[in-house]
Protein backbone atom coordinates (compact mmCIF):
# COMPACT_ATOMS: atom_id res chain seq x y z
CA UNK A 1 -19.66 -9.05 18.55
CA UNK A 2 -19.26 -6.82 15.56
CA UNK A 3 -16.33 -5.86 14.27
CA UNK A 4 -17.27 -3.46 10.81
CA UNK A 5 -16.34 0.19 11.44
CA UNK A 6 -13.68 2.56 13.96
CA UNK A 7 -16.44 2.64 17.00
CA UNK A 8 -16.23 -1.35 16.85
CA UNK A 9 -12.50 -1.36 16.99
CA UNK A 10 -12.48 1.28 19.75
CA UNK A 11 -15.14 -0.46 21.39
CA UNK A 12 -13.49 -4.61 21.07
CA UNK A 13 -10.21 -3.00 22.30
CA UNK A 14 -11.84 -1.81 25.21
CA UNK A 15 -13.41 -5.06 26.11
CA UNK A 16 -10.67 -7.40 25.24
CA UNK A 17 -8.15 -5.22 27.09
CA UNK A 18 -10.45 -4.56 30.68
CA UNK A 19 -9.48 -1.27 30.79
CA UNK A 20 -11.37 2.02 29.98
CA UNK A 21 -8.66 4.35 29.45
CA UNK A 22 -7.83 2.57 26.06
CA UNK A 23 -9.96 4.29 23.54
CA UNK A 24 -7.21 7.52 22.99
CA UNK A 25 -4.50 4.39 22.88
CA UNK A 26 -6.69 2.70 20.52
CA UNK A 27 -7.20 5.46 18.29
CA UNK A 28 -3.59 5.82 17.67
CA UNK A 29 -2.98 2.05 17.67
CA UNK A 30 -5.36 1.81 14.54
CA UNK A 31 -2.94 4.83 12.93
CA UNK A 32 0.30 2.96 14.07
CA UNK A 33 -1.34 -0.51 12.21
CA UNK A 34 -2.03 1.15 9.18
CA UNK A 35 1.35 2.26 9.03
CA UNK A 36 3.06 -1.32 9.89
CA UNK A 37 0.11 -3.05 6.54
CA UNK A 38 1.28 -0.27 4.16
CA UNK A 39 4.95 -1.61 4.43
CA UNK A 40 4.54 -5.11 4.69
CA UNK A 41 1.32 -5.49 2.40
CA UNK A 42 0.62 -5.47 -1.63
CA UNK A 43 -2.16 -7.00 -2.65
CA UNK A 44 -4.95 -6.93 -5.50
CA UNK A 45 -7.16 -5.31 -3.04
CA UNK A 46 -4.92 -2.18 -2.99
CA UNK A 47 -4.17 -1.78 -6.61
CA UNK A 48 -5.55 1.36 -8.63
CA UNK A 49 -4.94 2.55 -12.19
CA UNK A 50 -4.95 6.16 -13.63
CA UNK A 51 -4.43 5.74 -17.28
CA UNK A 52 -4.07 9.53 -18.23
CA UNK A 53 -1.28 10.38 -15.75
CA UNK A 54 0.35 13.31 -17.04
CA UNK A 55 4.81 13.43 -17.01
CA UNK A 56 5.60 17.06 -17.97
CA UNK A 57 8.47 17.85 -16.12
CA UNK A 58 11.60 16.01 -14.55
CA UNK A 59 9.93 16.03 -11.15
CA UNK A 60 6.14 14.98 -10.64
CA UNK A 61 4.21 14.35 -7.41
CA UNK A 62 2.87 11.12 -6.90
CA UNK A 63 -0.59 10.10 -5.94
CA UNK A 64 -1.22 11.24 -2.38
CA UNK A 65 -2.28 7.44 -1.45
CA UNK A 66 0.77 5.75 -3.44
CA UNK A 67 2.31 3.25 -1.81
CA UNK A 68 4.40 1.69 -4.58
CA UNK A 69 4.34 1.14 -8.25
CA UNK A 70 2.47 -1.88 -9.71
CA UNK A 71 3.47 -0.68 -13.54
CA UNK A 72 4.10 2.25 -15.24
CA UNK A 73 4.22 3.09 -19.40
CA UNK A 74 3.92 5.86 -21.45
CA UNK A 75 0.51 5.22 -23.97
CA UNK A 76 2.96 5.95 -27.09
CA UNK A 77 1.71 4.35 -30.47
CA UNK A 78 4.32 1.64 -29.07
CA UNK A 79 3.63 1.65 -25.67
CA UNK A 80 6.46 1.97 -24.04
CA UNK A 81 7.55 0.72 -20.20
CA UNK A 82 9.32 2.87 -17.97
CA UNK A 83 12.13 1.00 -16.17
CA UNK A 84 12.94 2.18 -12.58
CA UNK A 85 16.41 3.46 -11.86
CA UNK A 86 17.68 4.76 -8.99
CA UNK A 87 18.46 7.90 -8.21
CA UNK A 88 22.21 8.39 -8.10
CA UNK A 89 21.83 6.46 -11.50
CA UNK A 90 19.18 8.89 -13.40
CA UNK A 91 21.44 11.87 -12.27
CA UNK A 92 24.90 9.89 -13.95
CA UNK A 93 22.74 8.72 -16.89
CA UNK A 94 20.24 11.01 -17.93
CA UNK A 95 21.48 14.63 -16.21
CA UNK A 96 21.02 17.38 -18.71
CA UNK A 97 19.25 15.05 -21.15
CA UNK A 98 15.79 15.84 -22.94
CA UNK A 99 13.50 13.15 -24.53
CA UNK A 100 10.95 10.66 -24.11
CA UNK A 101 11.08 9.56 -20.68
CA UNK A 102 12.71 5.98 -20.80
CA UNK A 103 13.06 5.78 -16.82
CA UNK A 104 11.56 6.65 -13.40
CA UNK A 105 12.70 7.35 -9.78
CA UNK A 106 10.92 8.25 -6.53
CA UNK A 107 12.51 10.88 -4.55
CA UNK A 108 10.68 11.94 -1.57
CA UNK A 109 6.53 12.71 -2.73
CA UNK A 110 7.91 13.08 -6.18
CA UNK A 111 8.50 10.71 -9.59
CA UNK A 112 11.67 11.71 -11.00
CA UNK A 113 12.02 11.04 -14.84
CA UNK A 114 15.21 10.52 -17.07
CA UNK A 115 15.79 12.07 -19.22
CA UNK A 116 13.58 14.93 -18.42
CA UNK A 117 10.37 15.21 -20.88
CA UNK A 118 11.13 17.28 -24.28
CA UNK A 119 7.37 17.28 -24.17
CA UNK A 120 3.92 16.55 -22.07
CA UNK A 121 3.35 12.75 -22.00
CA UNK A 122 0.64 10.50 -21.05
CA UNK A 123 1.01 7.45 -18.85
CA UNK A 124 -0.55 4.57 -17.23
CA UNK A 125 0.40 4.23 -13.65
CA UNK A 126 -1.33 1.34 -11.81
CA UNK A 127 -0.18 1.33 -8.19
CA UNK A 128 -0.86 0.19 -4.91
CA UNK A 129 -2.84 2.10 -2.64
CA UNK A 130 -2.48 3.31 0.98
CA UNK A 131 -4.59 1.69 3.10
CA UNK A 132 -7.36 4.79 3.61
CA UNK A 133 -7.11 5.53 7.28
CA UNK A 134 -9.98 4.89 10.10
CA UNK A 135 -11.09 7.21 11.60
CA UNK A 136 -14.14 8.51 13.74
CA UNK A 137 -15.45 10.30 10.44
CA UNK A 138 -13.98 8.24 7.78
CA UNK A 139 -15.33 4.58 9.46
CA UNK A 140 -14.74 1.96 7.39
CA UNK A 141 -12.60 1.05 4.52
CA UNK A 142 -12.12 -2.46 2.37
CA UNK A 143 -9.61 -3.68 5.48
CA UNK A 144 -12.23 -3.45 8.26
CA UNK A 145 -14.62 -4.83 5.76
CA UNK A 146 -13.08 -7.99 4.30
CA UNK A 147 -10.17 -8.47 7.19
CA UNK A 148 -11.05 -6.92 10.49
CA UNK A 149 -8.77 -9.89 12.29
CA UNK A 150 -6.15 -7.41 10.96
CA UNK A 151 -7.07 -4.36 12.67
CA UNK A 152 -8.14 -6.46 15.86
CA UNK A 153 -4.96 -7.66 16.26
CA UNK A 154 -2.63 -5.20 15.15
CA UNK A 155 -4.66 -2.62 17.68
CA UNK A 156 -4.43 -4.66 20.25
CA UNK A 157 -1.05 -5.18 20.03
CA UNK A 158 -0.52 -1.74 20.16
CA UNK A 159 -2.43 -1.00 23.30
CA UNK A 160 -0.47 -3.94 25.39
CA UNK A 161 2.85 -2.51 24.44
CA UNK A 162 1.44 0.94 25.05
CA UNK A 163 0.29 -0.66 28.98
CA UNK A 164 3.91 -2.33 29.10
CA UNK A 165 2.53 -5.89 28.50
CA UNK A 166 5.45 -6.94 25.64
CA UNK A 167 4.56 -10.41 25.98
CA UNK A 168 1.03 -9.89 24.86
CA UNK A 169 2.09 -7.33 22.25
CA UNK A 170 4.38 -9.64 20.69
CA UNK A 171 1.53 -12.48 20.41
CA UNK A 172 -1.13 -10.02 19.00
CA UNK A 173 1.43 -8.78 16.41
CA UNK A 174 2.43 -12.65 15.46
CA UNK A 175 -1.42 -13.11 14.93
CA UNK A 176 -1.52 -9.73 13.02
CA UNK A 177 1.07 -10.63 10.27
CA UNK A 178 -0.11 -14.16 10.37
CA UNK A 179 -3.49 -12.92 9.12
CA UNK A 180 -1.99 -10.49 6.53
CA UNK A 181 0.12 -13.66 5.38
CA UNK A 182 -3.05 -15.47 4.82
CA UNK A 183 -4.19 -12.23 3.17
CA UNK A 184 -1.74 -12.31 0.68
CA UNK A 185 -1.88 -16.12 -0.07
CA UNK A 186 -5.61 -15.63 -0.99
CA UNK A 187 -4.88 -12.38 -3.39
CA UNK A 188 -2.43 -14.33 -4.56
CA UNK A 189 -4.50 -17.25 -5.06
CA UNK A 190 -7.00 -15.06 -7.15
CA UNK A 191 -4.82 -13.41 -8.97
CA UNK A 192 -2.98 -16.56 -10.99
CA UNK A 193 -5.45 -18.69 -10.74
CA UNK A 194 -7.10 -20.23 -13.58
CA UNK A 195 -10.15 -22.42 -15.08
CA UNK A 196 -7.51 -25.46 -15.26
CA UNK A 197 -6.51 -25.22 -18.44
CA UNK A 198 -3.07 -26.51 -19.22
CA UNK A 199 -0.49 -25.10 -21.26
CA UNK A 200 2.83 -26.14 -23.55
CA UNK A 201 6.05 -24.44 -22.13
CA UNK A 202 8.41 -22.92 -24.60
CA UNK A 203 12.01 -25.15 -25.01
């Protein structure tokens, strides 16, 4: 039973659920689980890094798959972090002030920088990515690849609340964030993992 690509999800949904009206349900169910793993997951698998990202005015768009930041710095002889600040904050601290950016907000689809740039800088953003959505002419993506439990799941629970089944919604969304917990335990795993070296700690 494969499970690789958006015809296989349409197509397992179909099966496990016994009823052939499910595909339009399922096609929005894989929408509606995208939307639930973009707020609940960041992992390595979703990181991306554009080291010449340009700050040249107070408000900047973000990237139209960002889905947090990871880090951000200006690539300054002394490269130099950008803390973030919320908004009501920027506005009482930095309102009316030019400079080097020392600071960063999001405000809608926008980075908002205090104090605004004197100048055009260059940064390093690395950020987490949206998951790319499924669909019948974009098929697959890393998430079907590596972790199509997710999708399974998560789609499935969306078609039994969609047919008024809660109680087998509810279990298909347990098994759906208990697969993206294990998910994040083994990006987690891989990211601090070492060789088994030991070190001293400081004090």
């Amino acid at each position: 039973m494969s499970l690789a690509n958006y015809s296989d999800v349409i197509a397992r949904v179909k099966d496990w659920s016994g009823r052939s009206d499910s595909s339009a349900i399922a096609d929005v169910g894989i929408a509606l689980t995208e939307s639930k793993v973009n707020r609940y997951l960041r992992v390595k698998s979703m990181l991306s890094k554009n080291a010449s990202f340009t700050i040249n005015a107070e408000y900047v768009a973000v990237p139209t798959d960002f889905g947090g930041v990871k880090s951000f710095y200006l690539n300054t002889t002394d490269t130099s972090v950008l803390d973030w600040m919320p908004d009501e904050l920027i506005t009482n601290t930095w309102q009316g002030q030019t400079g080097q950016p020392q600071v960063y907000g999001v405000q809608g689809a926008n980075f908002r920088f205090g104090p605004v740039p004197d100048t055009s800088y260059t940064a390093t953003l690395v950020y987490y990515q949206k998951v790319p959505a499924l669909t019948g002419s974009a098929t697959t993506n890393w998430l079907i690849t590596n972790h199509p439990d997710v999708y399974l799941y998560g789609v499935m629970a969306e078609a039994s609340a969609a047919f008024k089944d809660v109680s087998s919604a509810q279990a298909y969304w347990k098994l759906m964030y208990q697969a993206l917990d294990q998910l994040k335990l083994a990006s987690n795993r891989d990211t601090y993992s070492g060789d088994g070296a030991l070190f001293a700690r400081p004090g």
